[in-house]
C-alpha atoms as a PDB file:
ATOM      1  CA  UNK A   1     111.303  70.187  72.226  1.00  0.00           C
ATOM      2  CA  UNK A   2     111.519  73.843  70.921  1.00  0.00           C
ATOM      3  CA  UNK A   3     112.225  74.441  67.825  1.00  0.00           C
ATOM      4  CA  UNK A   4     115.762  76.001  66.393  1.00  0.00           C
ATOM      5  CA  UNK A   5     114.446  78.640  63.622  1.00  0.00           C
ATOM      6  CA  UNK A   6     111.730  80.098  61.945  1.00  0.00           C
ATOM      7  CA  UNK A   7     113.319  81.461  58.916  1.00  0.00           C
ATOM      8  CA  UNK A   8     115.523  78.807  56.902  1.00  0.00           C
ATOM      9  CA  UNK A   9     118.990  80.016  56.034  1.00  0.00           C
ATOM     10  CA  UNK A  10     118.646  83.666  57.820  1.00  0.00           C
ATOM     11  CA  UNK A  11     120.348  85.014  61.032  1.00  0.00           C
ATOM     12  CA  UNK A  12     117.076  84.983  62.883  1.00  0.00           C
ATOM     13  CA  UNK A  13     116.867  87.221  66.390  1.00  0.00           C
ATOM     14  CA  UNK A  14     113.994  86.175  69.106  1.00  0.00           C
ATOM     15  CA  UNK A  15     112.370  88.764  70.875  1.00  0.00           C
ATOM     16  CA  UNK A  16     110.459  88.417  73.869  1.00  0.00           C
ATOM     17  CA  UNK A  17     109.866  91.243  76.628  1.00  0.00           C
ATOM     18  CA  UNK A  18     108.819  91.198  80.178  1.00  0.00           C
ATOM     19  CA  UNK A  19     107.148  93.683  82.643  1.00  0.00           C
ATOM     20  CA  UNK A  20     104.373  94.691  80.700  1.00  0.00           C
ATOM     21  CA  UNK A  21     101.723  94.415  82.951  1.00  0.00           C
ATOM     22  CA  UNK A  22     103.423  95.601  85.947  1.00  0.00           C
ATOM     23  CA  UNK A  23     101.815  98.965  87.734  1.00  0.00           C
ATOM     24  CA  UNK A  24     105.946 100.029  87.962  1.00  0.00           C
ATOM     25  CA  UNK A  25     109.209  99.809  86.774  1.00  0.00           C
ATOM     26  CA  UNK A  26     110.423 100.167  83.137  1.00  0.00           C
ATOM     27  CA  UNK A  27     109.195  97.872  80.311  1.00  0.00           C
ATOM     28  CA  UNK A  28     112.389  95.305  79.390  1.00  0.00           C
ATOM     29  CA  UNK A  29     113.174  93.076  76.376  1.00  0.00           C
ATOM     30  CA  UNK A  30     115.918  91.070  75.004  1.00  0.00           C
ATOM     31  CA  UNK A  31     116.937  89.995  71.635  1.00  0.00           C
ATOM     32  CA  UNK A  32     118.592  86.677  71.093  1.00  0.00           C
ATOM     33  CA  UNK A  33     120.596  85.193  67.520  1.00  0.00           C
ATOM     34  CA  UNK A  34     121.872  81.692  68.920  1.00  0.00           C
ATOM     35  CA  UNK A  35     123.922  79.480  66.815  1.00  0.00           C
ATOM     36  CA  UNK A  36     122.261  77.967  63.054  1.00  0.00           C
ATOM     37  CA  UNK A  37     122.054  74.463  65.055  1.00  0.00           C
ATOM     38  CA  UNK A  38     121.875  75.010  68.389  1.00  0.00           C
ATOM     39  CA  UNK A  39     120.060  72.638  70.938  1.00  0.00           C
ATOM     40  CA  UNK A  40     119.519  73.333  74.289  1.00  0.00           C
ATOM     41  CA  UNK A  41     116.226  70.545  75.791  1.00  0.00           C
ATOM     42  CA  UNK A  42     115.836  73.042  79.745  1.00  0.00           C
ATOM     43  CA  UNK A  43     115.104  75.915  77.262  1.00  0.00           C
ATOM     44  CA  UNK A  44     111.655  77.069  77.934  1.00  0.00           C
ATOM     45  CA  UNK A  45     109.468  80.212  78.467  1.00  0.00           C
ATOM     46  CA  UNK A  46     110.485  81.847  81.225  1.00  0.00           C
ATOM     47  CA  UNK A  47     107.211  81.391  83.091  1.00  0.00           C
ATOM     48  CA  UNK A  48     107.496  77.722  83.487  1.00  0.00           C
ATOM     49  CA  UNK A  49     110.820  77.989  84.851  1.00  0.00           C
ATOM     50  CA  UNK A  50     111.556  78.283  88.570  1.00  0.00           C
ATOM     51  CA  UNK A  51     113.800  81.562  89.604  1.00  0.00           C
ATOM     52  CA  UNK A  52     116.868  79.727  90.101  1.00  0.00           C
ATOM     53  CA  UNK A  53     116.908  77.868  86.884  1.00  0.00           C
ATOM     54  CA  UNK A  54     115.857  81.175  84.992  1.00  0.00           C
ATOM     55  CA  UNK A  55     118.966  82.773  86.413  1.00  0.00           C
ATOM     56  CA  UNK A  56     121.232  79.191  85.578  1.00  0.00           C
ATOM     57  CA  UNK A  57     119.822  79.528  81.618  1.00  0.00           C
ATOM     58  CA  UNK A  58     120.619  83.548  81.344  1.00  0.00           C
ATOM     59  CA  UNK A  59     124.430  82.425  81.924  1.00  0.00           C
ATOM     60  CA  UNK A  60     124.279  79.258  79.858  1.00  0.00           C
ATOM     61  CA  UNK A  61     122.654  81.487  77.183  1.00  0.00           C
ATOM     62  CA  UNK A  62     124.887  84.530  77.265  1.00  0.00           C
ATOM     63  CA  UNK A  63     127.481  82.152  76.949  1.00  0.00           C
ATOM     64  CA  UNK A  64     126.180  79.779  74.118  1.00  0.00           C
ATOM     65  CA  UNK A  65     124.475  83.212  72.131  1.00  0.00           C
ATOM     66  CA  UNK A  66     126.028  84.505  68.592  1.00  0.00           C
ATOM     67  CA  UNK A  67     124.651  87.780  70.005  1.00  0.00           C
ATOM     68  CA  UNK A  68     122.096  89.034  72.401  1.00  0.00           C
ATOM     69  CA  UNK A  69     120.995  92.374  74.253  1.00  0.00           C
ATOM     70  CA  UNK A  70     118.580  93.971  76.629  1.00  0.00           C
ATOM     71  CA  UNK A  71     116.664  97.225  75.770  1.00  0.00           C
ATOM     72  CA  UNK A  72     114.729  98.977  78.899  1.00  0.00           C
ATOM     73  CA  UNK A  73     111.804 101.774  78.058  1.00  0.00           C
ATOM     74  CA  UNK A  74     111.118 103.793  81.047  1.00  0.00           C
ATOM     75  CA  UNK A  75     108.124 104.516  83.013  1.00  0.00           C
ATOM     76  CA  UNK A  76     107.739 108.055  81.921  1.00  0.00           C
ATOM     77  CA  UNK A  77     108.099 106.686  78.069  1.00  0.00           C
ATOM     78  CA  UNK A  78     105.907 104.324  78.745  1.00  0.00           C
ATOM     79  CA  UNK A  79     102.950 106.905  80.112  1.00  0.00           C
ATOM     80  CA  UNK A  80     103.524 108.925  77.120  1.00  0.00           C
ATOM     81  CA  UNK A  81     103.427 106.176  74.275  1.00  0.00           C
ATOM     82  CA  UNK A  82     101.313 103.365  75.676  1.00  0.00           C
ATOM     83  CA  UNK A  83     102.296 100.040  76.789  1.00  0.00           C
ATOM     84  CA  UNK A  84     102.251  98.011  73.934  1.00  0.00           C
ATOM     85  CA  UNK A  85     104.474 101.017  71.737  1.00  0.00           C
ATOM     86  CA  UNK A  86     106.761 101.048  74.834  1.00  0.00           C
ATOM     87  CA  UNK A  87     106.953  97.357  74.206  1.00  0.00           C
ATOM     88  CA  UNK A  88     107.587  97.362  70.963  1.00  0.00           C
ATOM     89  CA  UNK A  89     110.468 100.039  71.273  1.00  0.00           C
ATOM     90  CA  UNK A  90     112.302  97.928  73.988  1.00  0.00           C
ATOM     91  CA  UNK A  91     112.427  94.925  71.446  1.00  0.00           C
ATOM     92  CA  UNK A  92     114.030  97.689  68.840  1.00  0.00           C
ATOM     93  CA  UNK A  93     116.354  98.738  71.385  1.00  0.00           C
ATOM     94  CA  UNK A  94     117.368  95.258  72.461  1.00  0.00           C
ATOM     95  CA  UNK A  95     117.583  94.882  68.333  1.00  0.00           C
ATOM     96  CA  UNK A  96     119.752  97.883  67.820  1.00  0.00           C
ATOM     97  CA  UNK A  97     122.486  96.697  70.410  1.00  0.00           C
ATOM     98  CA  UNK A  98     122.957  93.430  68.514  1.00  0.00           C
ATOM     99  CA  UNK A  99     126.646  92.970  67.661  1.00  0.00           C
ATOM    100  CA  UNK A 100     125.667  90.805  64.581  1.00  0.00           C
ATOM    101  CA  UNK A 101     123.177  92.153  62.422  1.00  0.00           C
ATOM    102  CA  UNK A 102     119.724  89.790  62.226  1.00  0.00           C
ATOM    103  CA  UNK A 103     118.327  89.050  58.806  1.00  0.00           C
ATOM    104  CA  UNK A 104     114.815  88.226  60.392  1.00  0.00           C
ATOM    105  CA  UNK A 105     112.954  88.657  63.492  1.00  0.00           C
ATOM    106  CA  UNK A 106     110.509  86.038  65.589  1.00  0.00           C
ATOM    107  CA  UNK A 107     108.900  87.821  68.368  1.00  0.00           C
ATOM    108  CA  UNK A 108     106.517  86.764  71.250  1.00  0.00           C
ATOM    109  CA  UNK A 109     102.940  87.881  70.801  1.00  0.00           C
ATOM    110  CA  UNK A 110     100.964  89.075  68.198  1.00  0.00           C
ATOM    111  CA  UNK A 111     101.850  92.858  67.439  1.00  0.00           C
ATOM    112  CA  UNK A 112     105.186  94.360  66.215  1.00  0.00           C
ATOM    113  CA  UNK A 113     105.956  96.670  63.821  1.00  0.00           C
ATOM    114  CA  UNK A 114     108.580  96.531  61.164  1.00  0.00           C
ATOM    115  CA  UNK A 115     112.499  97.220  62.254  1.00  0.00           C
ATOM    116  CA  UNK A 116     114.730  97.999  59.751  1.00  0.00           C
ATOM    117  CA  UNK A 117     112.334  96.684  56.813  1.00  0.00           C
ATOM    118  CA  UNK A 118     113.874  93.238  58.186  1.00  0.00           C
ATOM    119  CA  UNK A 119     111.299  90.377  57.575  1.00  0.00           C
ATOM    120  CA  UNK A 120     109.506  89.414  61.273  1.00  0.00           C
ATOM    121  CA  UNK A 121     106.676  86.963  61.882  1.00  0.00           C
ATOM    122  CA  UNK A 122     105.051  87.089  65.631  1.00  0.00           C
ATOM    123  CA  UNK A 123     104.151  83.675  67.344  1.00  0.00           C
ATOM    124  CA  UNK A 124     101.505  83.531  69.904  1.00  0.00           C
ATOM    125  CA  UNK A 125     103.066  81.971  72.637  1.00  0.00           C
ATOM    126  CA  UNK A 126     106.460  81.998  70.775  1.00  0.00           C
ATOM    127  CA  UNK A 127     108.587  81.548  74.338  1.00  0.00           C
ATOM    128  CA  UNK A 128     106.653  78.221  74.622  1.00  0.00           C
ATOM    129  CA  UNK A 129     107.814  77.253  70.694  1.00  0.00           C
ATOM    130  CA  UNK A 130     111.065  78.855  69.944  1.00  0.00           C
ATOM    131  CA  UNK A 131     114.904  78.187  71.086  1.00  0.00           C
ATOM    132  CA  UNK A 132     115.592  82.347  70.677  1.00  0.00           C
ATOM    133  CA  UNK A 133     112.326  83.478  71.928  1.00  0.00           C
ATOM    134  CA  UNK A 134     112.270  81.582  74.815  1.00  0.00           C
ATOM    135  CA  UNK A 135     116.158  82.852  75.697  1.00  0.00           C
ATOM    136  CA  UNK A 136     114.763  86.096  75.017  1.00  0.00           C
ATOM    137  CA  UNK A 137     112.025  85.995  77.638  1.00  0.00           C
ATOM    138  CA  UNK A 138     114.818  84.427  80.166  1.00  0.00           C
ATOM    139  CA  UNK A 139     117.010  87.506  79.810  1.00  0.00           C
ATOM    140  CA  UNK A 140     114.242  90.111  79.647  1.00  0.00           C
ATOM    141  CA  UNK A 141     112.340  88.463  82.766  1.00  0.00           C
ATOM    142  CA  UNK A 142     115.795  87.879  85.019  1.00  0.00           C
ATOM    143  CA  UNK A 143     117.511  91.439  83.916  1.00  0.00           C
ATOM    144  CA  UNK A 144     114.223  92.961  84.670  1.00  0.00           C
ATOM    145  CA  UNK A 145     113.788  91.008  88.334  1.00  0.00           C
ATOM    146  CA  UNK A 146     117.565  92.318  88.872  1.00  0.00           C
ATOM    147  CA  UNK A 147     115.969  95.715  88.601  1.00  0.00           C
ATOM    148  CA  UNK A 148     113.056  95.975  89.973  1.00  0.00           C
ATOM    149  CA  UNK A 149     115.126  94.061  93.669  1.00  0.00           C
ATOM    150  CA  UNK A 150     117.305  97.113  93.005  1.00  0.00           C
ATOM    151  CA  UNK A 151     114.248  99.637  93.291  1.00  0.00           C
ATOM    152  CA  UNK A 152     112.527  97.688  96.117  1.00  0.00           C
ATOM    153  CA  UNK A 153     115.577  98.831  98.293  1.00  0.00           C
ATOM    154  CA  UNK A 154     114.680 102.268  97.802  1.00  0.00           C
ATOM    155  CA  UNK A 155     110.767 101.445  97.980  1.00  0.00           C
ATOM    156  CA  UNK A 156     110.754  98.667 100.035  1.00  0.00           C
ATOM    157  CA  UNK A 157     106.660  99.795 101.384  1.00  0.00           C
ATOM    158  CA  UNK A 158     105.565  98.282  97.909  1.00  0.00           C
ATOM    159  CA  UNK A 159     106.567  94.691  98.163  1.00  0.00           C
ATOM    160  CA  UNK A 160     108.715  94.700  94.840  1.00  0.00           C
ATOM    161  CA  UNK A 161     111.101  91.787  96.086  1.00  0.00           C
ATOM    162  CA  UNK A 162     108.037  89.773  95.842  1.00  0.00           C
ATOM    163  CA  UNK A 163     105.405  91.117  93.209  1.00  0.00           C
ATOM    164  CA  UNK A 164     108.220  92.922  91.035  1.00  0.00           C
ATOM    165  CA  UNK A 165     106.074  95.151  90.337  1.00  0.00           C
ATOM    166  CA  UNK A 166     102.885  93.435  89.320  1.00  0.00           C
ATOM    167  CA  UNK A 167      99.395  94.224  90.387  1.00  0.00           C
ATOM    168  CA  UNK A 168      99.410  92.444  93.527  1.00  0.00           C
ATOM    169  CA  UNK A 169      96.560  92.988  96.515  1.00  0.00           C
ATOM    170  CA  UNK A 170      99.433  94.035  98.714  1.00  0.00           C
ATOM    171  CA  UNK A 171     100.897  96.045  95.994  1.00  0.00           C
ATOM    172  CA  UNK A 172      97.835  98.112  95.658  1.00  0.00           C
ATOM    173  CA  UNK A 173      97.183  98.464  99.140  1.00  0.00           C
ATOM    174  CA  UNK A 174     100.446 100.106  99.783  1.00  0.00           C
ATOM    175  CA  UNK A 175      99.530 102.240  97.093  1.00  0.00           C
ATOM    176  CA  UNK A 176      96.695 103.259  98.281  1.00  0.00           C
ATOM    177  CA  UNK A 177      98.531 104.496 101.890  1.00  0.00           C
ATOM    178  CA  UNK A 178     101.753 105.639 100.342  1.00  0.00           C
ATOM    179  CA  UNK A 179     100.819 107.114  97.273  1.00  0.00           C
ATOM    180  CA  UNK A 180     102.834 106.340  94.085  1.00  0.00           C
ATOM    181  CA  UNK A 181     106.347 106.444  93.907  1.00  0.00           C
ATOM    182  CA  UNK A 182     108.555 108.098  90.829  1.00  0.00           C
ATOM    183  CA  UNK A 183     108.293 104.472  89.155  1.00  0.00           C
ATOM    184  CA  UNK A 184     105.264 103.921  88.701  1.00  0.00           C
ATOM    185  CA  UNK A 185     103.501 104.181  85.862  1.00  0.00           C
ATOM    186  CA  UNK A 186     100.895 107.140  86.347  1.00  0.00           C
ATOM    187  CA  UNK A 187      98.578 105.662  82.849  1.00  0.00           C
ATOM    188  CA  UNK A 188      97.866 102.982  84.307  1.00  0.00           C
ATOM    189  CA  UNK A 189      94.552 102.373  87.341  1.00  0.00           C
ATOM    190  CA  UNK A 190      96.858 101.895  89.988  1.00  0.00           C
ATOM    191  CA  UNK A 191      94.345 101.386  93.120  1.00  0.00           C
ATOM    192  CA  UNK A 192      92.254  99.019  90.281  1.00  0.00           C
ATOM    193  CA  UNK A 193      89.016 100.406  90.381  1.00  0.00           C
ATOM    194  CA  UNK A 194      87.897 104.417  89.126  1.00  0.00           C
ATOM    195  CA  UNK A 195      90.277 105.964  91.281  1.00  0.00           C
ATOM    196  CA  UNK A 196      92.744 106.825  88.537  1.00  0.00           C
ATOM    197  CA  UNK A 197      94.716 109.876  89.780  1.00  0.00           C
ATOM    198  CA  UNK A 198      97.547 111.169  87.716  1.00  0.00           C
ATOM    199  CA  UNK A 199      98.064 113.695  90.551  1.00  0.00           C
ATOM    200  CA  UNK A 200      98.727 110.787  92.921  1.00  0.00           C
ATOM    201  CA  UNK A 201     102.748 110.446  92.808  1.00  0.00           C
ATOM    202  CA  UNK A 202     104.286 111.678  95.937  1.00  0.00           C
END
């Protein structure tokens, strides 16, 4: 059983994002405050959850949710800041659309930096521990999928319906005959091996 809080007595917000290993597509996180005594036993990180039942939890937990939001950091952002910044500054954008102001912060991982000198404490493997976290990771993993379907009708040569962007064989491979498309993310080794080319988008 997860548990409810991390911070006694505060309005505590989970954060959890999703995406950031893909080779395209923006960077997503959400932000979740659920109720002070809220129980939910099918909540769980969003990796040990089938598709279906991710997509069943994002209602129940927009529904059940005192607040919660989505922030999105693009591909170009994410060339020009890094991956784990970009991260970061999806969770404060997810944050900043809150309509109830958190008094702490529990986030997935181990890095974060400091938003709105609230108090925050990250928890390795948080979506695994955490009622809010692991909502978090539901809505940044399923609003993310929703996206990167969108995208694979424009780019359907990549495979996104399936990989969603992650470095799949198949994925690279269609890389390597197509060339990089406006979404993916040019700082990363696309083709996996020395063949970094930041001239390679089409």
């Amino acid at each position: 059983m997860l548990k409810n809080h991390y911070y006694e007595g505060l309005v505590e917000a989970g954060c959890d994002e999703a995406g950031r290993g893909c080779l395209a597509g923006s960077v997503y996180a959400a932000a979740v405050i659920l109720p002070p005594d809220y129980e939910n036993a099918d909540l769980n990180d969003s990796k040990q959850l089938t598709e279906r039942r991710r997509y069943q939890l994002r209602s129940q937990i927009e529904q059940d949710a005192v607040a919660w939001a989505v922030g999105v950091v693009t591909p170009e952002e994410i060339d020009r800041l890094n991956i784990l910044r970009a991260s970061i500054l999806a969770m404060h954008r997810a944050l900043d659309q809150l309509s109830v102001q958190p008094e702490a912060i529990i986030v997935d991982g181990n890095r974060f930096t400091p938003y709105k000198n609230l108090p925050h404490t990250c928890i390795v493997k948080g979506d695994g521990k955490y009622l809010a976290i692991a909502a978090a990771s539901i809505l940044a993993k399923t609003y993310r999928d929703d996206y990167m379907i969108r995208l694979a009708e424009e780019y359907p040569q990549y495979d996104w319906l399936s990989n969603k962007g992650y470095p799949t064989a198949k994925h690279r491979e269609a890389i390597r005959s197509h060339g990089s498309s406006p979404y993916h993310r040019m700082s990363f080794n696309l083709l996996g091996n020395e063949e970094l080319s930041l001239d390679f988008r089409e």
